[in-house]
C-alpha atoms as a PDB file:
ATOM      1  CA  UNK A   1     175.694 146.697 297.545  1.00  0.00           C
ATOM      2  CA  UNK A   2     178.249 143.970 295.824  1.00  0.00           C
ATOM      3  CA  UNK A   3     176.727 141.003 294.297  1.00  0.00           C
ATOM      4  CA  UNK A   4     177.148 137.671 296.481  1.00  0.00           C
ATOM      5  CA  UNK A   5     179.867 135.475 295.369  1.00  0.00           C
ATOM      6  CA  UNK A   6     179.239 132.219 294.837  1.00  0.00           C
ATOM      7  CA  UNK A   7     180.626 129.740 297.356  1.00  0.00           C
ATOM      8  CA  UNK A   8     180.940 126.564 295.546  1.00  0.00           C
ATOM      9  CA  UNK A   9     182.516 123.507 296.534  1.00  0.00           C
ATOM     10  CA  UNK A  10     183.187 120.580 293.841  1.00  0.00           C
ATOM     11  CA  UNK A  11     183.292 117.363 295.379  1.00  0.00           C
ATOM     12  CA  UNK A  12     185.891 115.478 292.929  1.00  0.00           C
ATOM     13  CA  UNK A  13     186.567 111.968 292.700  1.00  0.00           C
ATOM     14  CA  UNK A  14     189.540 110.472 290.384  1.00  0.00           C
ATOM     15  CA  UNK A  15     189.165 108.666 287.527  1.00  0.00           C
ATOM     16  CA  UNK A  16     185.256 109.693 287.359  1.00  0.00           C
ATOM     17  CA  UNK A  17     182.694 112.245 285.497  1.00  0.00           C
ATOM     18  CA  UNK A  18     183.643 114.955 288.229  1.00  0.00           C
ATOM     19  CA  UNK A  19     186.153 116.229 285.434  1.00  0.00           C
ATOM     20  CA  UNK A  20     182.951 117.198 283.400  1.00  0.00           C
ATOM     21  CA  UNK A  21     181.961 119.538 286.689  1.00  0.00           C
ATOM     22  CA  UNK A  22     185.730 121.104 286.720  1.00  0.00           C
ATOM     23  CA  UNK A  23     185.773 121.788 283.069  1.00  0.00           C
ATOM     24  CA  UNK A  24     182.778 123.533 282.908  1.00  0.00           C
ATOM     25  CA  UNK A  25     183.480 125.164 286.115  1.00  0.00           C
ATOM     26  CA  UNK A  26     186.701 126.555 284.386  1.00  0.00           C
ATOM     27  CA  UNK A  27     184.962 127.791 281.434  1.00  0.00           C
ATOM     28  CA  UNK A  28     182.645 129.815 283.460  1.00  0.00           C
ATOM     29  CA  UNK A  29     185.562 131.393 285.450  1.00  0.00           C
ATOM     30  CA  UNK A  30     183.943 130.683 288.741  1.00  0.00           C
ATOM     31  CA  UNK A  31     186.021 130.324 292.065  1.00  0.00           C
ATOM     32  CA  UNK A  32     185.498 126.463 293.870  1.00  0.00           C
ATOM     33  CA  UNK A  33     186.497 125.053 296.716  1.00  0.00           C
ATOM     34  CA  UNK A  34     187.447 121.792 296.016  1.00  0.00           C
ATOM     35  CA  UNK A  35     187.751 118.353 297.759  1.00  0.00           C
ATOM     36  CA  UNK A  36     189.832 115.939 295.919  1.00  0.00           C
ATOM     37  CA  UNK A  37     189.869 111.796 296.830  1.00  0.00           C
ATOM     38  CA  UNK A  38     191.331 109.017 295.265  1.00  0.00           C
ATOM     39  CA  UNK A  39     189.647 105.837 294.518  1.00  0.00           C
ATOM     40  CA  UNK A  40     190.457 102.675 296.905  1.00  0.00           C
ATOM     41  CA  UNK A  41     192.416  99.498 295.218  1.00  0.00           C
ATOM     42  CA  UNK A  42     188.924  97.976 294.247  1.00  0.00           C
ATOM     43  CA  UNK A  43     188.241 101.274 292.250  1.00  0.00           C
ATOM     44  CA  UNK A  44     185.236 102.249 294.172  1.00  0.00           C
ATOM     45  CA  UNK A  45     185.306 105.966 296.384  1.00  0.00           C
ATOM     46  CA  UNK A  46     186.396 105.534 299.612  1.00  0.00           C
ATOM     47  CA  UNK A  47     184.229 106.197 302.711  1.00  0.00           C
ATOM     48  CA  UNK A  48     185.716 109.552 303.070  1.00  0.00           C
ATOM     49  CA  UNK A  49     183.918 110.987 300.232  1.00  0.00           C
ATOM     50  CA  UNK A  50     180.906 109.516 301.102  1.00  0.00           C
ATOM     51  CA  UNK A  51     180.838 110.804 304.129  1.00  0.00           C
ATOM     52  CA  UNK A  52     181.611 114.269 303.361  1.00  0.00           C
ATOM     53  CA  UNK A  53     179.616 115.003 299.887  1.00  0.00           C
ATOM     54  CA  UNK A  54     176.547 114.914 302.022  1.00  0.00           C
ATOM     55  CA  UNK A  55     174.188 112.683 299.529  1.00  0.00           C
ATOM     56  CA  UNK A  56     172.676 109.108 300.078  1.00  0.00           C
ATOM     57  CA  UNK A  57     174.021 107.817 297.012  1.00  0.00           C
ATOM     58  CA  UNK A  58     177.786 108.894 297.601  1.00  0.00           C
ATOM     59  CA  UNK A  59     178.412 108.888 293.854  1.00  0.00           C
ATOM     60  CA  UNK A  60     180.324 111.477 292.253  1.00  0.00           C
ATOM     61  CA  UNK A  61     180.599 114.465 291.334  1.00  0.00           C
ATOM     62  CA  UNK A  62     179.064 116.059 293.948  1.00  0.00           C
ATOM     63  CA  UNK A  63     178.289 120.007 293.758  1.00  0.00           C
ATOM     64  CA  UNK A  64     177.706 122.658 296.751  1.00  0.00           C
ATOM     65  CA  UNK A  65     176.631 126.132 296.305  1.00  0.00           C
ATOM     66  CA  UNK A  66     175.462 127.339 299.215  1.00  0.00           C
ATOM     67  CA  UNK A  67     173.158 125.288 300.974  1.00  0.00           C
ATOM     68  CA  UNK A  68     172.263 123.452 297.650  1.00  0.00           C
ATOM     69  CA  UNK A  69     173.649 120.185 297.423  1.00  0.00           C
ATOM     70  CA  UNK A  70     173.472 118.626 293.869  1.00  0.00           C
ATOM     71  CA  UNK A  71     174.705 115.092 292.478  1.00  0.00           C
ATOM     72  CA  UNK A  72     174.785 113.480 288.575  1.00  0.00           C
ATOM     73  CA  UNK A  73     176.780 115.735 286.299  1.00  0.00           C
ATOM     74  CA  UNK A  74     174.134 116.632 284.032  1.00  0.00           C
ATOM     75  CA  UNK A  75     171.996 117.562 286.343  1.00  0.00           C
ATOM     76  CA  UNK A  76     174.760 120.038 287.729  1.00  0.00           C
ATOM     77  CA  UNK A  77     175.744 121.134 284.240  1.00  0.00           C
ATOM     78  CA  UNK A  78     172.028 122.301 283.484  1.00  0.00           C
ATOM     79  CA  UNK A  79     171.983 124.207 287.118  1.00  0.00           C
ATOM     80  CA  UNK A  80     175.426 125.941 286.754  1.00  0.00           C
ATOM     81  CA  UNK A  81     174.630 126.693 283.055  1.00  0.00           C
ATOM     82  CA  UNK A  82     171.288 128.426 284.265  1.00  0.00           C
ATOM     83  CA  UNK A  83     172.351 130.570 287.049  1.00  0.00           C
ATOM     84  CA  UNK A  84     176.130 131.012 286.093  1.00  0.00           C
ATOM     85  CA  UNK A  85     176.386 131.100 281.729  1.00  0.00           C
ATOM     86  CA  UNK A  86     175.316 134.591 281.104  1.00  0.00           C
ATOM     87  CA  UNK A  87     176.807 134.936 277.713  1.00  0.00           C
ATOM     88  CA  UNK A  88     175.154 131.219 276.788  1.00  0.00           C
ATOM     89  CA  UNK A  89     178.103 130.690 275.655  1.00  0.00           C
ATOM     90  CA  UNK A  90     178.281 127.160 277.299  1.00  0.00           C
ATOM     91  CA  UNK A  91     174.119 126.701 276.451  1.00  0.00           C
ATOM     92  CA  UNK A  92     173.250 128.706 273.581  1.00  0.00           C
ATOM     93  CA  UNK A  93     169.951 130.264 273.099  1.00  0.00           C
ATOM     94  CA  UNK A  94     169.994 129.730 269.297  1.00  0.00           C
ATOM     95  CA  UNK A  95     167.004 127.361 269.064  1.00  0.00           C
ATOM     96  CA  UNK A  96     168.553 124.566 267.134  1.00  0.00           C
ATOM     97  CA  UNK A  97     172.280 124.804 268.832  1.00  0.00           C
ATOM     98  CA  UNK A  98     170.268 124.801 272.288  1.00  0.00           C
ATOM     99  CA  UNK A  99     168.605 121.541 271.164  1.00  0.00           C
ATOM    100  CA  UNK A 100     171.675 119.869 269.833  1.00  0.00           C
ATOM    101  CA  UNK A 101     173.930 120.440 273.030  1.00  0.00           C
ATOM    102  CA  UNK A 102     170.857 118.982 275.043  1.00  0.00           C
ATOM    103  CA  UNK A 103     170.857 115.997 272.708  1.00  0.00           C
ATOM    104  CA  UNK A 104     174.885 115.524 273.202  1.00  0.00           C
ATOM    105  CA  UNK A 105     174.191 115.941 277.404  1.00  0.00           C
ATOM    106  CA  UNK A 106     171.949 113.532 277.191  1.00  0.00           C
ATOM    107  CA  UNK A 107     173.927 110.847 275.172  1.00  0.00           C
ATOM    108  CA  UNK A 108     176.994 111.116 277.213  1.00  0.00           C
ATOM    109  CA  UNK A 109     174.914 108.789 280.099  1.00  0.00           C
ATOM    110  CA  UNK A 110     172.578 107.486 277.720  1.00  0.00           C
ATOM    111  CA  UNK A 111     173.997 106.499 274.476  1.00  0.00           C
ATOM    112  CA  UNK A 112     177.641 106.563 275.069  1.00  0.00           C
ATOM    113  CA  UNK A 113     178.334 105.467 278.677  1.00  0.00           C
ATOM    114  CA  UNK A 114     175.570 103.056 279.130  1.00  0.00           C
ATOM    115  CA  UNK A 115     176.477 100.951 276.372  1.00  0.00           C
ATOM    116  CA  UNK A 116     180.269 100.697 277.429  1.00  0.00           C
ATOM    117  CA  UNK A 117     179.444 100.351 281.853  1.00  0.00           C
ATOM    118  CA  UNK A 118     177.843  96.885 281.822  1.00  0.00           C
ATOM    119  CA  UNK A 119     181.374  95.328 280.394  1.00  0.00           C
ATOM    120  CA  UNK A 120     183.117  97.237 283.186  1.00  0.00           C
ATOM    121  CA  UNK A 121     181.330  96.201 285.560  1.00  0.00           C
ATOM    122  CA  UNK A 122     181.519  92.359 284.873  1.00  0.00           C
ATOM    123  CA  UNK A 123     185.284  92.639 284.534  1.00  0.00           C
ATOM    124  CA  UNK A 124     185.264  93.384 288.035  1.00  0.00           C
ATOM    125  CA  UNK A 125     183.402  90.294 288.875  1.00  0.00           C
ATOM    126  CA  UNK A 126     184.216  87.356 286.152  1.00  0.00           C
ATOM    127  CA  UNK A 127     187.042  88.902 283.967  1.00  0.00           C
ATOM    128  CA  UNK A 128     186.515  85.632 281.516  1.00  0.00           C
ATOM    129  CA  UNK A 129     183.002  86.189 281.106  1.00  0.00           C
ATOM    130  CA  UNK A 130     183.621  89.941 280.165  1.00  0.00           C
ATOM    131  CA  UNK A 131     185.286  88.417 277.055  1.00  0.00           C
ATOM    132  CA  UNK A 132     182.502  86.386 276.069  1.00  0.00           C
ATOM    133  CA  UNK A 133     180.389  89.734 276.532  1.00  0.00           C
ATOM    134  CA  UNK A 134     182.288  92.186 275.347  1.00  0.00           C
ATOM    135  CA  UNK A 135     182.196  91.312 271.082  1.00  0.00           C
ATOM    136  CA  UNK A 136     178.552  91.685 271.432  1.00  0.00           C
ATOM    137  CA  UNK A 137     178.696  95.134 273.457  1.00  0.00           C
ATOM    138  CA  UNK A 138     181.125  96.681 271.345  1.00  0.00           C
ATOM    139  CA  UNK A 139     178.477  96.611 268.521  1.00  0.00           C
ATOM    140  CA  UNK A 140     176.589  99.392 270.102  1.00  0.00           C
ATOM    141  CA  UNK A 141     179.788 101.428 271.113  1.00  0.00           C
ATOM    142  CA  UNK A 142     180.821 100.777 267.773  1.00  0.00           C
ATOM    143  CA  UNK A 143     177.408 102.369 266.723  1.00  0.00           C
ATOM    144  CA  UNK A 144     177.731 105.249 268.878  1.00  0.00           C
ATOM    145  CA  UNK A 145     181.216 106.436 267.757  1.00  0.00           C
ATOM    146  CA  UNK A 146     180.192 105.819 264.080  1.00  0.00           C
ATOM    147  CA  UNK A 147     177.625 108.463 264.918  1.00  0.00           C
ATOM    148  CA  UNK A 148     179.189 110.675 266.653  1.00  0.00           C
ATOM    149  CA  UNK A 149     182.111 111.021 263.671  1.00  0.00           C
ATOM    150  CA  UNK A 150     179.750 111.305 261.280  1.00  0.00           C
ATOM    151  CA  UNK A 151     177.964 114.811 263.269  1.00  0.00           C
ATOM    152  CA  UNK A 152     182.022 115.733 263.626  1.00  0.00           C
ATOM    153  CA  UNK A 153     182.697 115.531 259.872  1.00  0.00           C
ATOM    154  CA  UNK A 154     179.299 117.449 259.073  1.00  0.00           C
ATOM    155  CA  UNK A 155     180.360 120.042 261.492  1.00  0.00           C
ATOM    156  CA  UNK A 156     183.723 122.043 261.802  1.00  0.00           C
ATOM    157  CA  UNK A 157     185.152 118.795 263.698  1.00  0.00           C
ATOM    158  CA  UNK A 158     186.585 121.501 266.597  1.00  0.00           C
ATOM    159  CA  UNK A 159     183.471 120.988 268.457  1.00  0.00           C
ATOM    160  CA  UNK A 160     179.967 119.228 268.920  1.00  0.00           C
ATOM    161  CA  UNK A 161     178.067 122.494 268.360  1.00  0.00           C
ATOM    162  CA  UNK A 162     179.425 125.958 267.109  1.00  0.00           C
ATOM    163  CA  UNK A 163     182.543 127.316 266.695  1.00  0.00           C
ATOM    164  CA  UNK A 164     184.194 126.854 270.563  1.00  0.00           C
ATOM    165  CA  UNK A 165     183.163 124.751 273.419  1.00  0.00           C
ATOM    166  CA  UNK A 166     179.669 124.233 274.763  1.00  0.00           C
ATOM    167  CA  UNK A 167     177.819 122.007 277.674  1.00  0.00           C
ATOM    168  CA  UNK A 168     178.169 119.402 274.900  1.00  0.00           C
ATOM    169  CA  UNK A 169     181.613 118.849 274.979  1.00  0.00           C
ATOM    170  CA  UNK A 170     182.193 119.422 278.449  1.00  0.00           C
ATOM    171  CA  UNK A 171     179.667 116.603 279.309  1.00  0.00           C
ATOM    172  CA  UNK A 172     180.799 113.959 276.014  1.00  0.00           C
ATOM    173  CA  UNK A 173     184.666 113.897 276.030  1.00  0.00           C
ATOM    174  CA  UNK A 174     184.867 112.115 279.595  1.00  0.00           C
ATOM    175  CA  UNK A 175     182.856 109.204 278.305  1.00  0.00           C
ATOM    176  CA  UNK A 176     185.039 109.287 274.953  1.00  0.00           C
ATOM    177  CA  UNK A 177     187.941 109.146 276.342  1.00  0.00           C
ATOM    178  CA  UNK A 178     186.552 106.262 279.098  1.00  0.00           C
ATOM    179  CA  UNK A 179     185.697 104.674 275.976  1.00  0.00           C
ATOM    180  CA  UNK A 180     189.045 104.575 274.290  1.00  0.00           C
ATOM    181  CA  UNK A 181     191.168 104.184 278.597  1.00  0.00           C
ATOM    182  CA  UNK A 182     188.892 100.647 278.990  1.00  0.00           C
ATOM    183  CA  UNK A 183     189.595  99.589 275.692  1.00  0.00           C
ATOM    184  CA  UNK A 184     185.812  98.982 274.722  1.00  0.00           C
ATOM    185  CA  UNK A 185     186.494 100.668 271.202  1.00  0.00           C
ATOM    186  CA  UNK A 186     187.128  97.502 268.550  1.00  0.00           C
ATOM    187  CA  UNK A 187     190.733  97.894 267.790  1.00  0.00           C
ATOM    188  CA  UNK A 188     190.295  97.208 264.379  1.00  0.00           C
ATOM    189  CA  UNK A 189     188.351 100.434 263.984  1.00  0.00           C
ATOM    190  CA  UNK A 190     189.733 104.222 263.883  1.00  0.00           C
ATOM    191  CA  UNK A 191     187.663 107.127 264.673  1.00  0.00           C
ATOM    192  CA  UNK A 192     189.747 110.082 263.134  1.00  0.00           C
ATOM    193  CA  UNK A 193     187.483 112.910 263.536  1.00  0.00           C
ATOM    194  CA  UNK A 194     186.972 112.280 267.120  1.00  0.00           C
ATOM    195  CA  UNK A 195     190.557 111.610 267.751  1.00  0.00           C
ATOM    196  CA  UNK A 196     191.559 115.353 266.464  1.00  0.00           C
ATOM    197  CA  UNK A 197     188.117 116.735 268.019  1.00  0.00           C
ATOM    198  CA  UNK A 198     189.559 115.347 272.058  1.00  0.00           C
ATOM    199  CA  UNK A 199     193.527 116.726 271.139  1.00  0.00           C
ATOM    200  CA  UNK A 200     191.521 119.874 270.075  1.00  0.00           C
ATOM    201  CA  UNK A 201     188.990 120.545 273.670  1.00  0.00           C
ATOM    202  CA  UNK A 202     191.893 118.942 275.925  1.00  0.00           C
ATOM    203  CA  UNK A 203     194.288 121.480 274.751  1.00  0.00           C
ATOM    204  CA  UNK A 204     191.918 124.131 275.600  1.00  0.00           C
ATOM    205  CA  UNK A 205     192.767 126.507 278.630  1.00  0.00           C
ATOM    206  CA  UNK A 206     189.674 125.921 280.805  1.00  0.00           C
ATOM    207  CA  UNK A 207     190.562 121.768 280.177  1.00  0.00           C
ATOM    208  CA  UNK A 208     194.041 122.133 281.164  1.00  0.00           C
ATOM    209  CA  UNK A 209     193.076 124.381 284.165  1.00  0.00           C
ATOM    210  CA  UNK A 210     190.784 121.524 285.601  1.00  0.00           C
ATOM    211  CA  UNK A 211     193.450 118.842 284.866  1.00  0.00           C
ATOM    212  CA  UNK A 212     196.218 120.774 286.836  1.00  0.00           C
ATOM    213  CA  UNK A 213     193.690 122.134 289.451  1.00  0.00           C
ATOM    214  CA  UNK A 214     192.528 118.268 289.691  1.00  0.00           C
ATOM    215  CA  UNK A 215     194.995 116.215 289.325  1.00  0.00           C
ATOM    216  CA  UNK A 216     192.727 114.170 286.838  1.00  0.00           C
ATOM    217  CA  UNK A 217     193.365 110.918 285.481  1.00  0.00           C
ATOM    218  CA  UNK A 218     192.208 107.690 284.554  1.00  0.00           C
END
């Protein structure tokens, strides 16, 4: 008797973290069905993808296998790396690599993207008093990127962890580069390493798959 394919649907939202899902989706070489919407003119999803991804929240990405219905990226990246990564090639089971491309899931949301969302968000409301906000924000992106070059330089630079991509990069680069697209990075600053480690993972097959298959953009 054949194994059961999996019958995945992405639920995949422009200019949002549901390029993490397709990525990583791509590197795994597993089939999706997937169900593509653009954002409305205020920037927020339109009713038609939160009517159809079948959660309360309505926030993408949204991921279907089956009767499972799954929301927030990392929580989907841990899943399909579980049941779908049998090489752990995307999680390692070295000990210490394991660890580190936990740490990097973690800081996409918690480190990087939280410290650059609250500016965002006022922009939409009071553009001016973004300004006033935003020298005072930057510190801690500032902070963040500074960190993150340094663990680039001390590794190969090609990658967060190892020598080709993990869970770590698939998760990381989207808030990077959402970074650098809302202009929260100080412009007076230059972040080398992590310039040459985004040319490096965008270039990669999988990557390019997702962006074609997609249509991603910011």
């Amino acid at each position: 008797m054949g194994l059961k394919m999996p019958d995945i649907t992405l639920y995949f939202l422009q200019a949002s973290r549901s390029i993490r899902i397709a990525w990583l989706l791509e590197e795994l070489g597993l089939d999706y069905k997937l169900k593509s919407y653009d954002r409305e003119d205020t920037g927020l999803a339109p009713v038609g993808f939160k009517q159809s991804c079948g959660t309360r929240l309505g926030k993408a990405p949204v991921l279907k296998d089956g009767k499972l219905t799954l929301q927030e990226s990392g929580a989907i990246t841990e899943y399909l790396c579980e049941y779908y990564d049998k090489s752990h090639r995307l999680l390692p089971t070295d000990e210490a690599q394991r660890i580190k491309v936990r740490e990097w899931m973690h800081a996409a949301e918690g480190a990087f993207m939280i410290h650059c969302l609250p500016t965002v968000y006022v922009r939409r409301i009071d553009a001016s008093a973004a300004e006033k906000l935003a020298p005072d924000l930057a510190g801690n992106v500032a902070k963040d990127l500074d960190w993150l070059e340094a663990e680039l330089r001390k590794g190969n630079g090609r990658y967060l962890v190892g020598d080709h991509v993990t869970a770590a990069d698939t998760m990381v680069a989207f808030s990077i580069q959402f970074i650098f697209w809302v202009r929260l990075a100080p412009e007076d600053r230059k972040w080398e390493g992590i310039e040459a480690w985004l040319r490096n993972v965008e270039a990669g097959e999988a990557y390019q798959r997702a962006v074609a298959k997609t249509g991603h953009h910011l």
